[in-house]
PDB file of N, CA and C in Angstrom:
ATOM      1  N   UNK A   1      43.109  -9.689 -11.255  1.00  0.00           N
ATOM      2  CA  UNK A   1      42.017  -9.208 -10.437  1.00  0.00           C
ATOM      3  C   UNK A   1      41.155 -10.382  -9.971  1.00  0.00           C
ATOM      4  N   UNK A   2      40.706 -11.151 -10.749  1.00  0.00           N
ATOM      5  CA  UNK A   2      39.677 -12.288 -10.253  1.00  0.00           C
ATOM      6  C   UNK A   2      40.576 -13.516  -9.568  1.00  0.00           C
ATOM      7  N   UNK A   3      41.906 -13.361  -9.593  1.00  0.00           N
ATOM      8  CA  UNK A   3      42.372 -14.163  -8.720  1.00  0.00           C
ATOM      9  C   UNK A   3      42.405 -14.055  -7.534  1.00  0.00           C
ATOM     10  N   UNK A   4      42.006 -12.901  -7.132  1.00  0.00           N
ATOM     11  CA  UNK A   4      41.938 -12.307  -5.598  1.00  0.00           C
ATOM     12  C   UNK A   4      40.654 -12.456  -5.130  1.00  0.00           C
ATOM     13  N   UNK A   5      39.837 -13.205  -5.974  1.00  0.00           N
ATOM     14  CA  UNK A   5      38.265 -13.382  -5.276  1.00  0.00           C
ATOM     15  C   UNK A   5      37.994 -14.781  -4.659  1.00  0.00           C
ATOM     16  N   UNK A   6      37.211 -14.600  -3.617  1.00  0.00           N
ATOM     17  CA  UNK A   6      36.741 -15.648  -3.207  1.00  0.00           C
ATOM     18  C   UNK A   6      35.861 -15.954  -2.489  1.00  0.00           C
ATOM     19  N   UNK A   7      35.520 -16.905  -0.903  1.00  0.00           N
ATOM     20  CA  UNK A   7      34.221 -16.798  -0.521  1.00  0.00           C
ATOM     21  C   UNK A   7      33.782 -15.897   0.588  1.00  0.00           C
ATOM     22  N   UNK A   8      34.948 -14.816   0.666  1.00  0.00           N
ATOM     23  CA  UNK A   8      34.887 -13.796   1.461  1.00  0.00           C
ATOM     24  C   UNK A   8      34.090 -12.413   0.701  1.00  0.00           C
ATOM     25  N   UNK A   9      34.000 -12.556  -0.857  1.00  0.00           N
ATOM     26  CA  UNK A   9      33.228 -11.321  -1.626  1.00  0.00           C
ATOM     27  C   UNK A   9      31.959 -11.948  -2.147  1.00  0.00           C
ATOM     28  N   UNK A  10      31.440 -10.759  -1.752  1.00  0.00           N
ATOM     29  CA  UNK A  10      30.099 -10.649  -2.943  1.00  0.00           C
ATOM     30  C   UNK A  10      29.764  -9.482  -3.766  1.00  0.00           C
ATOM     31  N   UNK A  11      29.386 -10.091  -5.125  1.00  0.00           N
ATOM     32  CA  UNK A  11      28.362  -9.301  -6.189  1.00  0.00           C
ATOM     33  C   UNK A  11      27.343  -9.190  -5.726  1.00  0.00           C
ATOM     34  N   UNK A  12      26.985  -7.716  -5.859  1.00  0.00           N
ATOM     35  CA  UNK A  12      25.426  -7.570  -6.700  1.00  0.00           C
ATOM     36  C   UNK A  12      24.836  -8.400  -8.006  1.00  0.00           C
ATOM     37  N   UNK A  13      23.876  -8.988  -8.122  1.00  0.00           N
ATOM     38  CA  UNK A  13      23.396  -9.041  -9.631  1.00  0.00           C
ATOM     39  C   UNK A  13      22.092  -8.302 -10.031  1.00  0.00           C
ATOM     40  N   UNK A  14      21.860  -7.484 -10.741  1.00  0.00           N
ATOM     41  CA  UNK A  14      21.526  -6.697 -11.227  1.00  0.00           C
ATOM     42  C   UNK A  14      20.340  -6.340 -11.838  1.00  0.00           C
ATOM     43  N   UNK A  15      21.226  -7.108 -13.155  1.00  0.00           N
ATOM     44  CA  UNK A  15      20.962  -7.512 -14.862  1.00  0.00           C
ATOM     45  C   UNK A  15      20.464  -8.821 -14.833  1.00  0.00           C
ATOM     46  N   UNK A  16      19.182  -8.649 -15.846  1.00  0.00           N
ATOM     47  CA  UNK A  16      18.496 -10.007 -16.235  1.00  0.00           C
ATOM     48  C   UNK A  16      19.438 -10.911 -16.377  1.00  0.00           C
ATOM     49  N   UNK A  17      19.120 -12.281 -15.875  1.00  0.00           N
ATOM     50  CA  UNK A  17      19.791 -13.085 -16.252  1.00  0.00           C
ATOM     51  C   UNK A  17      20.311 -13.600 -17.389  1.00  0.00           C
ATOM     52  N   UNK A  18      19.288 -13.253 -18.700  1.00  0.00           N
ATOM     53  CA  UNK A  18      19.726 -13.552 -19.753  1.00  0.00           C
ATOM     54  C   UNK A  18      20.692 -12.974 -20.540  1.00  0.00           C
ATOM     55  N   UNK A  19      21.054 -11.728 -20.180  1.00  0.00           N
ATOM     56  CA  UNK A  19      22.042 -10.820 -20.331  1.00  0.00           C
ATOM     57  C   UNK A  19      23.317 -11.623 -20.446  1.00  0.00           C
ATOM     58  N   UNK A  20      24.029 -11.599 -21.389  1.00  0.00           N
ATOM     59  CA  UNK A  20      25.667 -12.531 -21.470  1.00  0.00           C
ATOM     60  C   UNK A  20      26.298 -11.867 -20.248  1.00  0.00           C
ATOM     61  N   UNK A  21      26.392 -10.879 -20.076  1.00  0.00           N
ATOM     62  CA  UNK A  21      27.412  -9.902 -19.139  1.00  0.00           C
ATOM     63  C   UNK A  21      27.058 -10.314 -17.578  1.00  0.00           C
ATOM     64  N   UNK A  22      25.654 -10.902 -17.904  1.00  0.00           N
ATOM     65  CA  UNK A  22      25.108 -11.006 -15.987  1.00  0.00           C
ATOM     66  C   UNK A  22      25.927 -12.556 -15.744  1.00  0.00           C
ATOM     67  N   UNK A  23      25.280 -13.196 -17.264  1.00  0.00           N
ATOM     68  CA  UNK A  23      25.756 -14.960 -17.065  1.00  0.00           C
ATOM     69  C   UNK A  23      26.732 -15.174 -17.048  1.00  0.00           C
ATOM     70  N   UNK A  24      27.913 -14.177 -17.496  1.00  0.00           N
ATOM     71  CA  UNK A  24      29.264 -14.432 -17.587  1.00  0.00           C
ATOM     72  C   UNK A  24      30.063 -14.092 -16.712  1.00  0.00           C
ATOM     73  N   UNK A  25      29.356 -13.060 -15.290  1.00  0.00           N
ATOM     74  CA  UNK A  25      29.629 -12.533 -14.331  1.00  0.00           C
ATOM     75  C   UNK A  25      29.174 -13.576 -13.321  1.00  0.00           C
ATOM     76  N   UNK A  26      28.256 -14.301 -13.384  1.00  0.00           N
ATOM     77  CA  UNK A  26      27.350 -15.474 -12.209  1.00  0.00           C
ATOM     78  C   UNK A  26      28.452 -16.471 -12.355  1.00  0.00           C
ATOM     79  N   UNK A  27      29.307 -17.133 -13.853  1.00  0.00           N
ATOM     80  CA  UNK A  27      29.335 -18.358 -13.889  1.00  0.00           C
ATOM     81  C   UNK A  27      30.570 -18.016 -13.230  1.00  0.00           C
ATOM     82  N   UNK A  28      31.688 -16.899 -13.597  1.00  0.00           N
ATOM     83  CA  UNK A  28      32.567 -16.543 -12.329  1.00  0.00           C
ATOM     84  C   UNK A  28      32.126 -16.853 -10.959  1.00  0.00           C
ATOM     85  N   UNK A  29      31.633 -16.125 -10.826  1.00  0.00           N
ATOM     86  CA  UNK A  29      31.321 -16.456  -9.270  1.00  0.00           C
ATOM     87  C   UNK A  29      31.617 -17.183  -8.541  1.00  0.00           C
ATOM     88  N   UNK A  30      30.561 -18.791  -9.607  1.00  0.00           N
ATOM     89  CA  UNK A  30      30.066 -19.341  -8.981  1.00  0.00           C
ATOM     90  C   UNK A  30      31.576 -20.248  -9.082  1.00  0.00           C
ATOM     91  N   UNK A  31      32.613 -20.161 -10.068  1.00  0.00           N
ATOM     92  CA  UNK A  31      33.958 -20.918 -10.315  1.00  0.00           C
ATOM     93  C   UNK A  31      34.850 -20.218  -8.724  1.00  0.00           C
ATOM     94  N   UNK A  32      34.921 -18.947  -8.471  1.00  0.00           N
ATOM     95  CA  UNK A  32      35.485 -18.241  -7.458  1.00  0.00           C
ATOM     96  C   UNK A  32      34.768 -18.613  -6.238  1.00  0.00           C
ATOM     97  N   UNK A  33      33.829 -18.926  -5.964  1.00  0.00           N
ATOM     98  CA  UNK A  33      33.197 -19.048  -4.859  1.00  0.00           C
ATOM     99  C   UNK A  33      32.669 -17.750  -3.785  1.00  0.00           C
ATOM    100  N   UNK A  34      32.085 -17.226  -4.863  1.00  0.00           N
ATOM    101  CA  UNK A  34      32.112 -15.697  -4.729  1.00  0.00           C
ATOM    102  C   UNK A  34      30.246 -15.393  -4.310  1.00  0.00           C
ATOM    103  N   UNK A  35      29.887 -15.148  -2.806  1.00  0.00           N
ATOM    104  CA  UNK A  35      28.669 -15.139  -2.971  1.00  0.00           C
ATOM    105  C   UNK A  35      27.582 -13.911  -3.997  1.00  0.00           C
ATOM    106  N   UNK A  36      26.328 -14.370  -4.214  1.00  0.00           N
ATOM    107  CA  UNK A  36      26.220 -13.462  -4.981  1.00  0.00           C
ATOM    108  C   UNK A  36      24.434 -12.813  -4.248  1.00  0.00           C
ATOM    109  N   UNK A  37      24.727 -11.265  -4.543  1.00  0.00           N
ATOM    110  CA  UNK A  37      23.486 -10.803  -3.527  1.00  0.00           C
ATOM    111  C   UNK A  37      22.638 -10.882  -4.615  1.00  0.00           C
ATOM    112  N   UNK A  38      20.918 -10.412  -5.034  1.00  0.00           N
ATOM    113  CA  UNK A  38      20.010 -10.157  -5.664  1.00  0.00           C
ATOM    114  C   UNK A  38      19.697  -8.971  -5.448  1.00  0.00           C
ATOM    115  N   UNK A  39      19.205  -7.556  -6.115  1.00  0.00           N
ATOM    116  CA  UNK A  39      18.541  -6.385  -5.981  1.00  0.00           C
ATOM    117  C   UNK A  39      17.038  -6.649  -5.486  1.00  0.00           C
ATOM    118  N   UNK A  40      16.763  -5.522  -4.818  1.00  0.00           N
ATOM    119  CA  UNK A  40      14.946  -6.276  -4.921  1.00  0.00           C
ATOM    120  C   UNK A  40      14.335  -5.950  -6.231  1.00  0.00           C
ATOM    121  N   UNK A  41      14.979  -5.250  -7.132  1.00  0.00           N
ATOM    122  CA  UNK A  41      14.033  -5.248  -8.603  1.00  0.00           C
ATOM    123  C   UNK A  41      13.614  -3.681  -8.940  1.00  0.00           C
ATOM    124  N   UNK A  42      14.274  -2.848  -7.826  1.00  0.00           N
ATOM    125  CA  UNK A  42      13.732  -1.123  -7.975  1.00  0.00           C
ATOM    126  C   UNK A  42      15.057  -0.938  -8.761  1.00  0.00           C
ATOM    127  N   UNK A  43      15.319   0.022 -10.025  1.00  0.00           N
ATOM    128  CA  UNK A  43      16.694  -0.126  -9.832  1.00  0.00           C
ATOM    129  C   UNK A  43      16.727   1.790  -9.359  1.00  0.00           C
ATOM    130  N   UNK A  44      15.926   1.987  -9.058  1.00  0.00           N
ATOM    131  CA  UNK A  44      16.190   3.349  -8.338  1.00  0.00           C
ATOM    132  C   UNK A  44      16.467   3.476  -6.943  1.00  0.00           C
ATOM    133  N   UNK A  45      16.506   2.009  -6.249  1.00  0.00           N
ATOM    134  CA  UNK A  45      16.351   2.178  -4.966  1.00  0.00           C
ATOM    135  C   UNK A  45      18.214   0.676  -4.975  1.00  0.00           C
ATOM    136  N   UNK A  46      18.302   0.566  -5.716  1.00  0.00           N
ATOM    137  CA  UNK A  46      19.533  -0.032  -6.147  1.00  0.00           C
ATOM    138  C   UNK A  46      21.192   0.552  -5.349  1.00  0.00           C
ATOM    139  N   UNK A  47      21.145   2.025  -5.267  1.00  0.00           N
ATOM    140  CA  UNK A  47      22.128   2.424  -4.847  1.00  0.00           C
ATOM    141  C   UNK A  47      22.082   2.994  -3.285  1.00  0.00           C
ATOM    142  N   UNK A  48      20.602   3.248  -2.814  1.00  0.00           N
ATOM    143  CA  UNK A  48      20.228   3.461  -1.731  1.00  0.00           C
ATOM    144  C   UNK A  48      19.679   2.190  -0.705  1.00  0.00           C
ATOM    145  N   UNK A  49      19.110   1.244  -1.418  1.00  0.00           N
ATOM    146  CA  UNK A  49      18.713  -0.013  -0.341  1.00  0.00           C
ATOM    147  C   UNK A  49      19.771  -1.042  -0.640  1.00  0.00           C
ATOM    148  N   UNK A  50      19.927  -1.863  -1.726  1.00  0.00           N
ATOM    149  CA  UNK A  50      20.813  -2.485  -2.258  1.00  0.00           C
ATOM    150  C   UNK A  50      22.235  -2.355  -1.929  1.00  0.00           C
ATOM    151  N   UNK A  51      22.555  -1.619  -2.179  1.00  0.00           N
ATOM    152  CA  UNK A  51      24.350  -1.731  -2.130  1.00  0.00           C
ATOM    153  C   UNK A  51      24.467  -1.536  -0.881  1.00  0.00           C
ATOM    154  N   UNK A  52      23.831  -0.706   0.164  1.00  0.00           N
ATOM    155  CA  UNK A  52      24.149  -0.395   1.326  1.00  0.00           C
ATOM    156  C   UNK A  52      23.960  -1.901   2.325  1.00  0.00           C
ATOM    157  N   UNK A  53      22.909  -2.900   1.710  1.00  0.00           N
ATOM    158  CA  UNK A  53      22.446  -3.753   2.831  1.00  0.00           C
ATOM    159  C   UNK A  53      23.460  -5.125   1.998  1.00  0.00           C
ATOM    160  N   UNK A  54      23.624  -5.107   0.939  1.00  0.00           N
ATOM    161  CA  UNK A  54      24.634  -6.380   0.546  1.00  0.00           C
ATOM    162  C   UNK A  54      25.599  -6.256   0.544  1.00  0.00           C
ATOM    163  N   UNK A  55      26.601  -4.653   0.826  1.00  0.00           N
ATOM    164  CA  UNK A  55      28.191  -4.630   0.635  1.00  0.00           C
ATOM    165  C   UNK A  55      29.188  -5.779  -0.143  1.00  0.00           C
ATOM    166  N   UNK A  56      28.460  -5.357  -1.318  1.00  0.00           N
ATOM    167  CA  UNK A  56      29.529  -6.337  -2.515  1.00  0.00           C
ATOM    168  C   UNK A  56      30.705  -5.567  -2.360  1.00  0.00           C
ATOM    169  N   UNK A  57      32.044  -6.198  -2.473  1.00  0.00           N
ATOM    170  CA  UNK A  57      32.998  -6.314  -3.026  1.00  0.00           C
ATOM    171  C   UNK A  57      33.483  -6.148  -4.004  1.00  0.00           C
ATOM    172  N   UNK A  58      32.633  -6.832  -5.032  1.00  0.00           N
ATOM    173  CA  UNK A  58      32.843  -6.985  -6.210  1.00  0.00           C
ATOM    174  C   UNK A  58      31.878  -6.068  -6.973  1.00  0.00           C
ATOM    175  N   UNK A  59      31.994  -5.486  -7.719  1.00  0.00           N
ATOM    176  CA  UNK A  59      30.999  -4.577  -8.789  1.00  0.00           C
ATOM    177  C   UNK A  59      30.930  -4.318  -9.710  1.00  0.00           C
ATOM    178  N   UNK A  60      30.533  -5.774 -10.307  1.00  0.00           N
ATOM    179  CA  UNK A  60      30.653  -5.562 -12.475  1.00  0.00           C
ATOM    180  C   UNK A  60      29.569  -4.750 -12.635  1.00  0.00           C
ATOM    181  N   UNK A  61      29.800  -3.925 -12.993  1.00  0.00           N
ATOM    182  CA  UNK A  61      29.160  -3.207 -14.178  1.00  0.00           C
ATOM    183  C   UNK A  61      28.950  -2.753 -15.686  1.00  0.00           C
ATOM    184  N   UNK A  62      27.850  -2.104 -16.458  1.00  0.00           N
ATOM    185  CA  UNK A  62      27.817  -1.697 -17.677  1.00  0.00           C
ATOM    186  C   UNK A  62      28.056  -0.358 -17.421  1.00  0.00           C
ATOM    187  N   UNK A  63      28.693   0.449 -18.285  1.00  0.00           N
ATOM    188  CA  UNK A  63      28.987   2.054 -18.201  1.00  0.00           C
ATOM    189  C   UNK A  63      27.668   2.656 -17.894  1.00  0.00           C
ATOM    190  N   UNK A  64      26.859   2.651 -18.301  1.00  0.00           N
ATOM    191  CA  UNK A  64      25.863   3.185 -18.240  1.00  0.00           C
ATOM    192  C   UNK A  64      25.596   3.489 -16.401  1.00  0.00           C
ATOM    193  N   UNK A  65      25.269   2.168 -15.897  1.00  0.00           N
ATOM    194  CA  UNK A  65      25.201   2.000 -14.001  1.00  0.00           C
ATOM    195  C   UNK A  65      26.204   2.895 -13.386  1.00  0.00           C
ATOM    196  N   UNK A  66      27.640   3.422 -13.665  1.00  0.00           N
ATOM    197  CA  UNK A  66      28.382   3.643 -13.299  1.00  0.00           C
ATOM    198  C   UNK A  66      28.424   5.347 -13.431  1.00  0.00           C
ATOM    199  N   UNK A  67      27.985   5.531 -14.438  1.00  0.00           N
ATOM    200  CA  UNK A  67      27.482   6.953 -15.157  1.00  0.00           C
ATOM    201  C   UNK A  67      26.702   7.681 -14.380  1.00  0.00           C
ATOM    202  N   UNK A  68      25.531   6.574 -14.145  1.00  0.00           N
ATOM    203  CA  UNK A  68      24.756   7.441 -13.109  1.00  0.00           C
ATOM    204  C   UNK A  68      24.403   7.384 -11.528  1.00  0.00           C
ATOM    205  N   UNK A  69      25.628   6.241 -11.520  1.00  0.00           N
ATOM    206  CA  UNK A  69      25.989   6.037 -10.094  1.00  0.00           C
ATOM    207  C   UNK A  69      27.543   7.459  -9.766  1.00  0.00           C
ATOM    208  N   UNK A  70      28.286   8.098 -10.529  1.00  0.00           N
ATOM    209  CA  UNK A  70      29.010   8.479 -10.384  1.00  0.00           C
ATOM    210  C   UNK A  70      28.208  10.208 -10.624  1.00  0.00           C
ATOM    211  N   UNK A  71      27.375  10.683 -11.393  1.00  0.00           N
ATOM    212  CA  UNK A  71      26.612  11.613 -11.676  1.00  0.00           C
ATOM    213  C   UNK A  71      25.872  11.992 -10.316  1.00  0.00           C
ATOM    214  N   UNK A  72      25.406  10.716  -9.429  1.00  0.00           N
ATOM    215  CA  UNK A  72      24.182  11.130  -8.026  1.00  0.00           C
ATOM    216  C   UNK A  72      25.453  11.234  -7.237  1.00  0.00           C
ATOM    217  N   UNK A  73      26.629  10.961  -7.467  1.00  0.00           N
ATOM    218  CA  UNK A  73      27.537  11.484  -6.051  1.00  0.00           C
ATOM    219  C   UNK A  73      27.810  12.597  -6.451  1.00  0.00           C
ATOM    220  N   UNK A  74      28.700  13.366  -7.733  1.00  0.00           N
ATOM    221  CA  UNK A  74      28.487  14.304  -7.907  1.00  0.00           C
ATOM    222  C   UNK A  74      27.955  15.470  -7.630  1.00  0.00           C
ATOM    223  N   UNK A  75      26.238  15.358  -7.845  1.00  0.00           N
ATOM    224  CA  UNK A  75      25.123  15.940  -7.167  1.00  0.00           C
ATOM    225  C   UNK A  75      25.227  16.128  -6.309  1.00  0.00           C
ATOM    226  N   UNK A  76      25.501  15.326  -5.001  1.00  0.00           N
ATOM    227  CA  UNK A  76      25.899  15.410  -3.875  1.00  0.00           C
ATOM    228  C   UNK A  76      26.378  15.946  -2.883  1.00  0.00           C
ATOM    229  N   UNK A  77      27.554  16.097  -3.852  1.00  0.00           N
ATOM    230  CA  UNK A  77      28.788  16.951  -3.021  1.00  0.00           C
ATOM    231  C   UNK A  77      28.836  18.262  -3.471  1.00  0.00           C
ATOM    232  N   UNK A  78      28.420  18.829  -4.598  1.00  0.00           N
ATOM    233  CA  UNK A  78      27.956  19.903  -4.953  1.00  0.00           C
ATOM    234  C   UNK A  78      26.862  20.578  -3.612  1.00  0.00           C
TER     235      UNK A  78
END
C-alpha cells in the first residue's frame, strides 16, 4: 500500500502531534513525499469543511474517527 504513495497524495493530519500514530504517519509522508493538509482544529467541522476542501488520498485513521465518520453516513442515507 505505501508503495503506491507519493507527491501526487495527501493526508489529513488530525491528531496532536505528539500522538505516536500522527508522528509515525507525518514521518511517512514526509519519506513518500506525500503532501500533508492540517484541520482547522473543529473536529466537528472535520468531515464537512476539512475533507471536502483538502481531498486526501490518503486517510490514516484511529477506529474511533472512522466509527463516527461511518455512523453520520449511515444517518444519512436512512
Amino acid at each position: 500500500m505505501l508503495a503506491n504513495l507519493g507527491t501526487t497524495d495527501t493526508y489529513i493530519s488530525y491528531l496532536p502531534s505528539a500522538h505516536s500514530f500522527e508522528a509515525t504517519t507525518f514521518t511517512l509522508a514526509l519519506n513518500y513525499g506525500v503532501r500533508c493538509g492540517y484541520f482547522g482544529g473543529d473536529m466537528l467541522k472535520l468531515t464537512t469543511v476539512d475533507l471536502p476542501m483538502l481531498k486526501p488520498t490518503f486517510f490514516p485513521s484511529v477506529p474511533r474517527l472512522y466509527n463516527k465518520i461511518y455512523s453520520g453516513v449511515g444517518d444519512k442515507l436512512k
